[in-house]
PDB file of N, CA and C in Angstrom:
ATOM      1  N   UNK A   1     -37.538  56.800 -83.983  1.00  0.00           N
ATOM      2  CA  UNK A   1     -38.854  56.644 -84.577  1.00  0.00           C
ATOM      3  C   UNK A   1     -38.748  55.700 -85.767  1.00  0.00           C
ATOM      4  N   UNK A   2     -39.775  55.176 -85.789  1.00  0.00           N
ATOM      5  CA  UNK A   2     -40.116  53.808 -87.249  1.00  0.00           C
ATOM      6  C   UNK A   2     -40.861  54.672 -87.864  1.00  0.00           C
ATOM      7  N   UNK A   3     -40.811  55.038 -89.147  1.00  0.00           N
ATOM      8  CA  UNK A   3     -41.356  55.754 -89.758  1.00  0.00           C
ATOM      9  C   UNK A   3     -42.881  54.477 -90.200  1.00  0.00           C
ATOM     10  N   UNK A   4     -42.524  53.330 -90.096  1.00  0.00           N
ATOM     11  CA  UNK A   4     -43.587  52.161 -90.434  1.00  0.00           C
ATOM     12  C   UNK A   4     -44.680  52.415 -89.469  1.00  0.00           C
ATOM     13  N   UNK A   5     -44.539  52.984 -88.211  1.00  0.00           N
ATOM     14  CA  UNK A   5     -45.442  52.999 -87.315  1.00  0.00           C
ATOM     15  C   UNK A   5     -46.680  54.019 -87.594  1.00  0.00           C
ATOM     16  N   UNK A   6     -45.709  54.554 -88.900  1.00  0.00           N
ATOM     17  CA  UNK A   6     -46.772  56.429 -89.043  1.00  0.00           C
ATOM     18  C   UNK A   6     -47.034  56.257 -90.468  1.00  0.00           C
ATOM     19  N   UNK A   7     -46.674  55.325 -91.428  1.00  0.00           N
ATOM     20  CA  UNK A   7     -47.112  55.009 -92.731  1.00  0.00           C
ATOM     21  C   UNK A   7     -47.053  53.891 -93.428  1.00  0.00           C
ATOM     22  N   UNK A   8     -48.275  53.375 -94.232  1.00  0.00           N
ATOM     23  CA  UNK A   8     -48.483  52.486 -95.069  1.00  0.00           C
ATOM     24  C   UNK A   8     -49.018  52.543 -96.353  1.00  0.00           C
ATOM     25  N   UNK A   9     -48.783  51.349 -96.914  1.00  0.00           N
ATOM     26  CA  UNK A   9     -49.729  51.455 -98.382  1.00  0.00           C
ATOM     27  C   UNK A   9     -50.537  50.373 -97.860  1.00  0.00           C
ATOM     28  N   UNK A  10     -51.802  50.755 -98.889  1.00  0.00           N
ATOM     29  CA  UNK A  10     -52.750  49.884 -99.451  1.00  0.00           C
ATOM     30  C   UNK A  10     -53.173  50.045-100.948  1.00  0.00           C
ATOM     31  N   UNK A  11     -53.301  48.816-101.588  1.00  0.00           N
ATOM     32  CA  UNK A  11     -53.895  48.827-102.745  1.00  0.00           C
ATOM     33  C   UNK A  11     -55.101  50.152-103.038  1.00  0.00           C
ATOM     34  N   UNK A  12     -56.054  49.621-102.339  1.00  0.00           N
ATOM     35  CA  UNK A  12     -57.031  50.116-101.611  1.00  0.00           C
ATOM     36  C   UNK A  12     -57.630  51.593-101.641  1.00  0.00           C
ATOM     37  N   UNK A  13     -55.884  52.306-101.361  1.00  0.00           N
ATOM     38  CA  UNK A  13     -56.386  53.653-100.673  1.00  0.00           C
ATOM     39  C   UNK A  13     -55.368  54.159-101.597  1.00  0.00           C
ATOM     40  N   UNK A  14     -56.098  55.371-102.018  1.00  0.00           N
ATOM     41  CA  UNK A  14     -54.769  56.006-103.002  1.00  0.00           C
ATOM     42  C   UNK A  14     -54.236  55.891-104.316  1.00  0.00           C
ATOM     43  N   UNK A  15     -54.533  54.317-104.634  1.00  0.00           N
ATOM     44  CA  UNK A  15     -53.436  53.761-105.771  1.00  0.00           C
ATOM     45  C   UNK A  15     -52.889  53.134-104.984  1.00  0.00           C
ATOM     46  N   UNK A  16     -52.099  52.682-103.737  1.00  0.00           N
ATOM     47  CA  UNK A  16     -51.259  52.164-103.151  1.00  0.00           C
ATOM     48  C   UNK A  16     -50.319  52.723-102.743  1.00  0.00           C
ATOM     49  N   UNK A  17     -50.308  54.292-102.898  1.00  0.00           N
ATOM     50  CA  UNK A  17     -49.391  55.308-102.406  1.00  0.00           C
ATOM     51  C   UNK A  17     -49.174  54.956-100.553  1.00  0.00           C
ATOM     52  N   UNK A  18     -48.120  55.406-100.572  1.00  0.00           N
ATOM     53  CA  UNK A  18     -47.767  55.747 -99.076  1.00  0.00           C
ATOM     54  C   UNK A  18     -48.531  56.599 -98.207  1.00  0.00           C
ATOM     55  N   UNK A  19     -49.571  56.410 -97.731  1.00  0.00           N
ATOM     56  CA  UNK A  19     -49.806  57.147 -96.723  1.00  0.00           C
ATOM     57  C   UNK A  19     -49.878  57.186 -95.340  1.00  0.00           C
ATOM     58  N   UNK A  20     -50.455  58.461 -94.782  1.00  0.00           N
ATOM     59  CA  UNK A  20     -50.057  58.245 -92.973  1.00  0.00           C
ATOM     60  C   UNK A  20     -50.997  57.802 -92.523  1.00  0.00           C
ATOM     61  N   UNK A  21     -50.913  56.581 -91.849  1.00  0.00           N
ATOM     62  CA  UNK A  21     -52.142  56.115 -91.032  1.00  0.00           C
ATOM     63  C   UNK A  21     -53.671  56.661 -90.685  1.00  0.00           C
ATOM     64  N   UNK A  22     -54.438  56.136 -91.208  1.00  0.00           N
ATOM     65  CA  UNK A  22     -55.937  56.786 -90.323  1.00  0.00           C
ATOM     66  C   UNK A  22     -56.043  58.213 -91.863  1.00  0.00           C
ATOM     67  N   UNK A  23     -55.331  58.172 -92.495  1.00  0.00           N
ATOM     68  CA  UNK A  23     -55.606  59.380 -93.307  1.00  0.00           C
ATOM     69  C   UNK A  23     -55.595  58.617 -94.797  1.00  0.00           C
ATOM     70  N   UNK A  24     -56.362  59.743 -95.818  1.00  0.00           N
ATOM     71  CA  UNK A  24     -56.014  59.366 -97.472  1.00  0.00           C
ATOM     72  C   UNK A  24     -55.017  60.202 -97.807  1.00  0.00           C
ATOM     73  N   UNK A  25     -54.435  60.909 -97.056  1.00  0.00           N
ATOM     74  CA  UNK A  25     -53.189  62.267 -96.847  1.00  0.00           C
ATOM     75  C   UNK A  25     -51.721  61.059 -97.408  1.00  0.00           C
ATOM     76  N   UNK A  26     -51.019  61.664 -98.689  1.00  0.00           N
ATOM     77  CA  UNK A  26     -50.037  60.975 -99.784  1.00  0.00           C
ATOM     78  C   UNK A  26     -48.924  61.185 -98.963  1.00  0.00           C
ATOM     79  N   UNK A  27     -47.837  60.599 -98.974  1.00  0.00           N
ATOM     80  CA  UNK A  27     -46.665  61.232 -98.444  1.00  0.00           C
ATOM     81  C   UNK A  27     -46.081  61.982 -98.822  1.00  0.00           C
ATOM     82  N   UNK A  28     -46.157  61.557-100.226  1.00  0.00           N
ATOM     83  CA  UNK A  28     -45.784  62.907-101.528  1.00  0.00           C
ATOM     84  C   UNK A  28     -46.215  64.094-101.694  1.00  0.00           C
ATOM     85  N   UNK A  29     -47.486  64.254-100.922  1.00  0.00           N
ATOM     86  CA  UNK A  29     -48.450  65.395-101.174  1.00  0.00           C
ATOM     87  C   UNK A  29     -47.710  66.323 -99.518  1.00  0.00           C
ATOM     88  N   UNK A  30     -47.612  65.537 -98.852  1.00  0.00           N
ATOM     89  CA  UNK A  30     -47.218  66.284 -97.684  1.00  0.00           C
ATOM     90  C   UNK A  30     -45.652  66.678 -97.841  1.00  0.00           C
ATOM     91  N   UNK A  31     -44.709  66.258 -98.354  1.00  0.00           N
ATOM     92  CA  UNK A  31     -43.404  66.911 -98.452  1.00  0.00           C
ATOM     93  C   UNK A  31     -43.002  67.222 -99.523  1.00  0.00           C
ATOM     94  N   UNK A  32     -43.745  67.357-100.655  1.00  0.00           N
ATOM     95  CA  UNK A  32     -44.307  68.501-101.895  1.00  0.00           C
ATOM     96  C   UNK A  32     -44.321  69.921-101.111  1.00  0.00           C
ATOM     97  N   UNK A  33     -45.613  69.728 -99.870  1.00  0.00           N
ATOM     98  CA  UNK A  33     -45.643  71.091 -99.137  1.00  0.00           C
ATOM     99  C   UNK A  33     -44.672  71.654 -98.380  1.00  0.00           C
ATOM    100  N   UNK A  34     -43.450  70.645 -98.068  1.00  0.00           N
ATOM    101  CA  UNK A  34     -42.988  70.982 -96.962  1.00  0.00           C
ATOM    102  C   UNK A  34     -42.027  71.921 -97.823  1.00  0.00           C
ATOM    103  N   UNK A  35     -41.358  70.940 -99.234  1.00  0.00           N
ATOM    104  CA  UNK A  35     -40.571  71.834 -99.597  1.00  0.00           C
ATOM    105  C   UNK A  35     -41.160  72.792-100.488  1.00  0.00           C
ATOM    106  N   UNK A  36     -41.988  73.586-100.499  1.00  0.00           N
ATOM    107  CA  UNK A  36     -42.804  74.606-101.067  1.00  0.00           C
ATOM    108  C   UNK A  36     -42.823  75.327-100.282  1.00  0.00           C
ATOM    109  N   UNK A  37     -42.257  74.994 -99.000  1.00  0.00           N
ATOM    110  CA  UNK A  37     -42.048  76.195 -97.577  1.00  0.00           C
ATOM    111  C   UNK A  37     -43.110  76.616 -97.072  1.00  0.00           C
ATOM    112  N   UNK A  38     -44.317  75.524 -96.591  1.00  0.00           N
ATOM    113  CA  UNK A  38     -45.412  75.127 -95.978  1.00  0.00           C
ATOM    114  C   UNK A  38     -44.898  75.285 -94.584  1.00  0.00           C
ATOM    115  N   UNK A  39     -45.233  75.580 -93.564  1.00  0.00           N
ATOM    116  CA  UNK A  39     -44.818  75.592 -91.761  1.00  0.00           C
ATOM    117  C   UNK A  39     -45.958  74.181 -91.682  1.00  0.00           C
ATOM    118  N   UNK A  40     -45.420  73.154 -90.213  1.00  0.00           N
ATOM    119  CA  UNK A  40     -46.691  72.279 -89.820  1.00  0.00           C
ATOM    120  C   UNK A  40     -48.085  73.026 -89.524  1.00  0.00           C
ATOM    121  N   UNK A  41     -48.041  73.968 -88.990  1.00  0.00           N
ATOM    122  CA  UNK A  41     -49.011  74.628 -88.658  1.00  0.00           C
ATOM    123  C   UNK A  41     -50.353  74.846 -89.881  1.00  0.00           C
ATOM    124  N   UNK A  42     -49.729  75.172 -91.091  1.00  0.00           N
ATOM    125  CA  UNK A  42     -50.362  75.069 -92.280  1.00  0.00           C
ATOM    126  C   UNK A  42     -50.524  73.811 -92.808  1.00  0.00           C
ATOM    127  N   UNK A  43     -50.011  72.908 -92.688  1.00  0.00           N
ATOM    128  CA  UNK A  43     -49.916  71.677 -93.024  1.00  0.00           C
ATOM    129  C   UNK A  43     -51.515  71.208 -92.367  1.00  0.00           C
ATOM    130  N   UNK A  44     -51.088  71.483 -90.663  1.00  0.00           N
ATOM    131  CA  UNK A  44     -51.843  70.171 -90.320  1.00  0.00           C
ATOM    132  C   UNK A  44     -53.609  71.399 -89.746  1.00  0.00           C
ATOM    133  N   UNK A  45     -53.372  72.414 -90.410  1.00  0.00           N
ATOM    134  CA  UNK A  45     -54.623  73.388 -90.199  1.00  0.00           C
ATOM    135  C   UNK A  45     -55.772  73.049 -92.075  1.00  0.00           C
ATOM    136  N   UNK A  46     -54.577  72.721 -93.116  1.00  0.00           N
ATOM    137  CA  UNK A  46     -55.534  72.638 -94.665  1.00  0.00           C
ATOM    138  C   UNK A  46     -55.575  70.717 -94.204  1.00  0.00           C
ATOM    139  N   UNK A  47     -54.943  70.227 -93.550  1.00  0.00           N
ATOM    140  CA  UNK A  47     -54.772  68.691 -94.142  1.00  0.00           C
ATOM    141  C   UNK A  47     -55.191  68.125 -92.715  1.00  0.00           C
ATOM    142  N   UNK A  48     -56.042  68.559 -92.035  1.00  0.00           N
ATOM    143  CA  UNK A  48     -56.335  67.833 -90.385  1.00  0.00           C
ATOM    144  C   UNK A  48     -56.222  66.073 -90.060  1.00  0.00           C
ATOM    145  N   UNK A  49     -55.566  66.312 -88.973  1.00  0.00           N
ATOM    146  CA  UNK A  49     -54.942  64.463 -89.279  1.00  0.00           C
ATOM    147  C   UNK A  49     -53.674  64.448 -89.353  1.00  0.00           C
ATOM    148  N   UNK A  50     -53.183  65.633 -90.208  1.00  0.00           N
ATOM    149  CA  UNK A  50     -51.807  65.581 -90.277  1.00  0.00           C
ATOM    150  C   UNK A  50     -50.758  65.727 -88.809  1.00  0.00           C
ATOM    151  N   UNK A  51     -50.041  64.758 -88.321  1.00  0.00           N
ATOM    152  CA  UNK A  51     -49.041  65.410 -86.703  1.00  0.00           C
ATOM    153  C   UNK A  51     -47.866  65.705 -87.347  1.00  0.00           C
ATOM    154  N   UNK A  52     -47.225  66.585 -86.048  1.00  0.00           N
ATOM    155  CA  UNK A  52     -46.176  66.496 -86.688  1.00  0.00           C
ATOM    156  C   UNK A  52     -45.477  65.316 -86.902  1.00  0.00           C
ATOM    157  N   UNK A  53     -45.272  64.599 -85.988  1.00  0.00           N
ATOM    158  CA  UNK A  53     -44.990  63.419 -86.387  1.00  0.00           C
ATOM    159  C   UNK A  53     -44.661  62.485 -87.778  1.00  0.00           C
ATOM    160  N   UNK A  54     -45.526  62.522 -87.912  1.00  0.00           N
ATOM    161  CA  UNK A  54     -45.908  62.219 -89.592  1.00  0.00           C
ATOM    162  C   UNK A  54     -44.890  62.989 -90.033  1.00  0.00           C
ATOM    163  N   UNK A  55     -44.297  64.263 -90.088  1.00  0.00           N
ATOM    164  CA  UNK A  55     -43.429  64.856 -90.774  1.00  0.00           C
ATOM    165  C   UNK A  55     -41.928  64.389 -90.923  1.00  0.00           C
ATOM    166  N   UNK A  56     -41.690  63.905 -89.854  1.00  0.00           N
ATOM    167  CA  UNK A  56     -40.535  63.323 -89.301  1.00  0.00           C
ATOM    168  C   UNK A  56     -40.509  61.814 -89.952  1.00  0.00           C
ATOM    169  N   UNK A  57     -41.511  61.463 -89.627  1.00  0.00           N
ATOM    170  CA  UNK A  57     -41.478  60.235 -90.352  1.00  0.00           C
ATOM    171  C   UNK A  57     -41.717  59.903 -92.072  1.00  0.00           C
ATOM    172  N   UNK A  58     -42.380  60.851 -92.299  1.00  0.00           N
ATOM    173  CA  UNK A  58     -42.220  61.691 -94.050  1.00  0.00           C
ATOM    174  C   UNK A  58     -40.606  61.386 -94.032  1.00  0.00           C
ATOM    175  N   UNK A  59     -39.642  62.323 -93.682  1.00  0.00           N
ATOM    176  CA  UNK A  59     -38.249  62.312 -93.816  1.00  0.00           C
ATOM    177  C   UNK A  59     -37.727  60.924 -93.931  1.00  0.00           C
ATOM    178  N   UNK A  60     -37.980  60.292 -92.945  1.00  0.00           N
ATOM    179  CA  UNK A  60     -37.210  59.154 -92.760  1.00  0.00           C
ATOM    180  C   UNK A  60     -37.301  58.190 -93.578  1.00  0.00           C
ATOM    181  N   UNK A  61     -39.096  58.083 -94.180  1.00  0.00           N
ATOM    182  CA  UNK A  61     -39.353  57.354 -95.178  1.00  0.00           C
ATOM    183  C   UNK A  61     -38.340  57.606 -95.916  1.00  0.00           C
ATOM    184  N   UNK A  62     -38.416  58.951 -96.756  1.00  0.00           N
ATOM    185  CA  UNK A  62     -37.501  59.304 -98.149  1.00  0.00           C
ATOM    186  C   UNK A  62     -36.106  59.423 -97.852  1.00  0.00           C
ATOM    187  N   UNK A  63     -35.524  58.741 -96.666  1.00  0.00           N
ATOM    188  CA  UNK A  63     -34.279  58.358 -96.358  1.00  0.00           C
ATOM    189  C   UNK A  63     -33.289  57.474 -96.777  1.00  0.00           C
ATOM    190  N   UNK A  64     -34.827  56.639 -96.248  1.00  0.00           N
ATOM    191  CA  UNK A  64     -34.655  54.966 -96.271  1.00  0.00           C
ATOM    192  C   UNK A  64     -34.785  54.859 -97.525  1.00  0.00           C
ATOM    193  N   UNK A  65     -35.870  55.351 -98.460  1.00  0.00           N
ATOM    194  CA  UNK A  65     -36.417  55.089 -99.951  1.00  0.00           C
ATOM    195  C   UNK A  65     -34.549  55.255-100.780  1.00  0.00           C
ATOM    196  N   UNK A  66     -34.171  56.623-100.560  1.00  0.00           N
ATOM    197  CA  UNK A  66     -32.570  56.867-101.381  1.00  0.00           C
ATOM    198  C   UNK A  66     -31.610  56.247-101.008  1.00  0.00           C
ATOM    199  N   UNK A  67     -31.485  55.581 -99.579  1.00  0.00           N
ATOM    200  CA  UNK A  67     -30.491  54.934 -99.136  1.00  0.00           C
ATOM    201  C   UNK A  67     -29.913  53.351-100.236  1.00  0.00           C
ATOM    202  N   UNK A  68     -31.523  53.187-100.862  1.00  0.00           N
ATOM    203  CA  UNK A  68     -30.559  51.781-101.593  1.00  0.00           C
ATOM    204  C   UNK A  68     -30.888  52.357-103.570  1.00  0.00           C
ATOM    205  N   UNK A  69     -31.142  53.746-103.958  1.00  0.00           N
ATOM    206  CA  UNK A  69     -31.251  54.081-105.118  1.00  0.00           C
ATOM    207  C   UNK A  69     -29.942  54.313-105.540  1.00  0.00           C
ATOM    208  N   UNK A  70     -30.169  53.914-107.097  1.00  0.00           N
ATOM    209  CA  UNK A  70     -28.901  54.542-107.859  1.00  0.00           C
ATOM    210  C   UNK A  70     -29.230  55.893-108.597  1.00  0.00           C
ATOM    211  N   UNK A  71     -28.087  56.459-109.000  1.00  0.00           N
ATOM    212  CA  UNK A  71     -28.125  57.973-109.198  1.00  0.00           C
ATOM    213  C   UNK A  71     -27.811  58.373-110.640  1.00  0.00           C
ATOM    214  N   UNK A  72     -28.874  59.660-111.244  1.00  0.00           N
ATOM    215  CA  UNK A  72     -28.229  60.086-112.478  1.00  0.00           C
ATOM    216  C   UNK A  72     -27.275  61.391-111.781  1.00  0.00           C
ATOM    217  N   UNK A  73     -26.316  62.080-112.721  1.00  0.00           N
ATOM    218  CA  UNK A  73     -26.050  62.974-112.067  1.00  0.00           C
ATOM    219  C   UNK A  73     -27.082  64.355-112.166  1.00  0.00           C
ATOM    220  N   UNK A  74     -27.029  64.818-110.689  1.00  0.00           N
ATOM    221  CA  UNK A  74     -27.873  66.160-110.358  1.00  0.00           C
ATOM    222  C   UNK A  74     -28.396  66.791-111.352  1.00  0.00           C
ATOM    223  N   UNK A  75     -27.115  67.466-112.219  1.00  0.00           N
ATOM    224  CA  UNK A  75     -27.753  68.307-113.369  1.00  0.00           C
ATOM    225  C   UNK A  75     -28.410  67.378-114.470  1.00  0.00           C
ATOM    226  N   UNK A  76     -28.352  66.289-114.440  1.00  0.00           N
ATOM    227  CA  UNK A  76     -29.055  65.701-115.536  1.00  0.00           C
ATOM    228  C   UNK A  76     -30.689  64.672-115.223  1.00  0.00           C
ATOM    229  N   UNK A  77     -31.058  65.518-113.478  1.00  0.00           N
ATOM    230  CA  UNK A  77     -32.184  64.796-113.251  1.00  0.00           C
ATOM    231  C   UNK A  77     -33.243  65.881-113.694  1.00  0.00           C
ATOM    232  N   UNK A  78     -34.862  64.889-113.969  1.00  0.00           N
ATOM    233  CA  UNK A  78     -35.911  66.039-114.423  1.00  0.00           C
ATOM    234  C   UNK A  78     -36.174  66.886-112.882  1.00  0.00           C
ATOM    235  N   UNK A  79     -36.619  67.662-113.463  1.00  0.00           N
ATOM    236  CA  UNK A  79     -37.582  68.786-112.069  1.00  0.00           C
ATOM    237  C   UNK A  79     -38.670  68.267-112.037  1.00  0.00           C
ATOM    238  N   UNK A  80     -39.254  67.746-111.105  1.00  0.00           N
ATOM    239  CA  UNK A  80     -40.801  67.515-110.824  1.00  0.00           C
ATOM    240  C   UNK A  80     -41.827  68.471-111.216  1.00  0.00           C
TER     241      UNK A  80
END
């Protein structure tokens, strides 16, 4: 899967945040939920629009996003 196929920015929409196609749904806002221990089922029942899909491709985005970041160490990053 291309996670490009299931998300974009626009100026436009959002701020220019990442979102999933056809939706104003953040990427951030959706794997905020996931790790808050949200099931898809809840996901895509409060956020309609949402596939799973999109979830998978959520991941991959923030894959690709850390794959070229540099790092503080763990204990010395903030908590969101």
């Amino acid at each position: 899967m291309d996670w490009r196929d299931h998300i974009h920015s626009d100026p436009g929409i959002m701020g220019g945040k990442p979102v999933f196609r056809g939706t104003r749904y953040t990427v951030e806002r959706v794997l905020k939920l996931v790790g808050a221990g949200w099931s898809y089922d809840q996901i895509a029942e409060e956020y309609p629009g949402v596939l799973s899909e999109h979830l998978r491709a959520a991941a991959l985005f923030a894959a690709d996003l850390m794959h070229d970041e540099s790092y503080v160490a763990i204990g010395r990053a903030r908590a969101a």
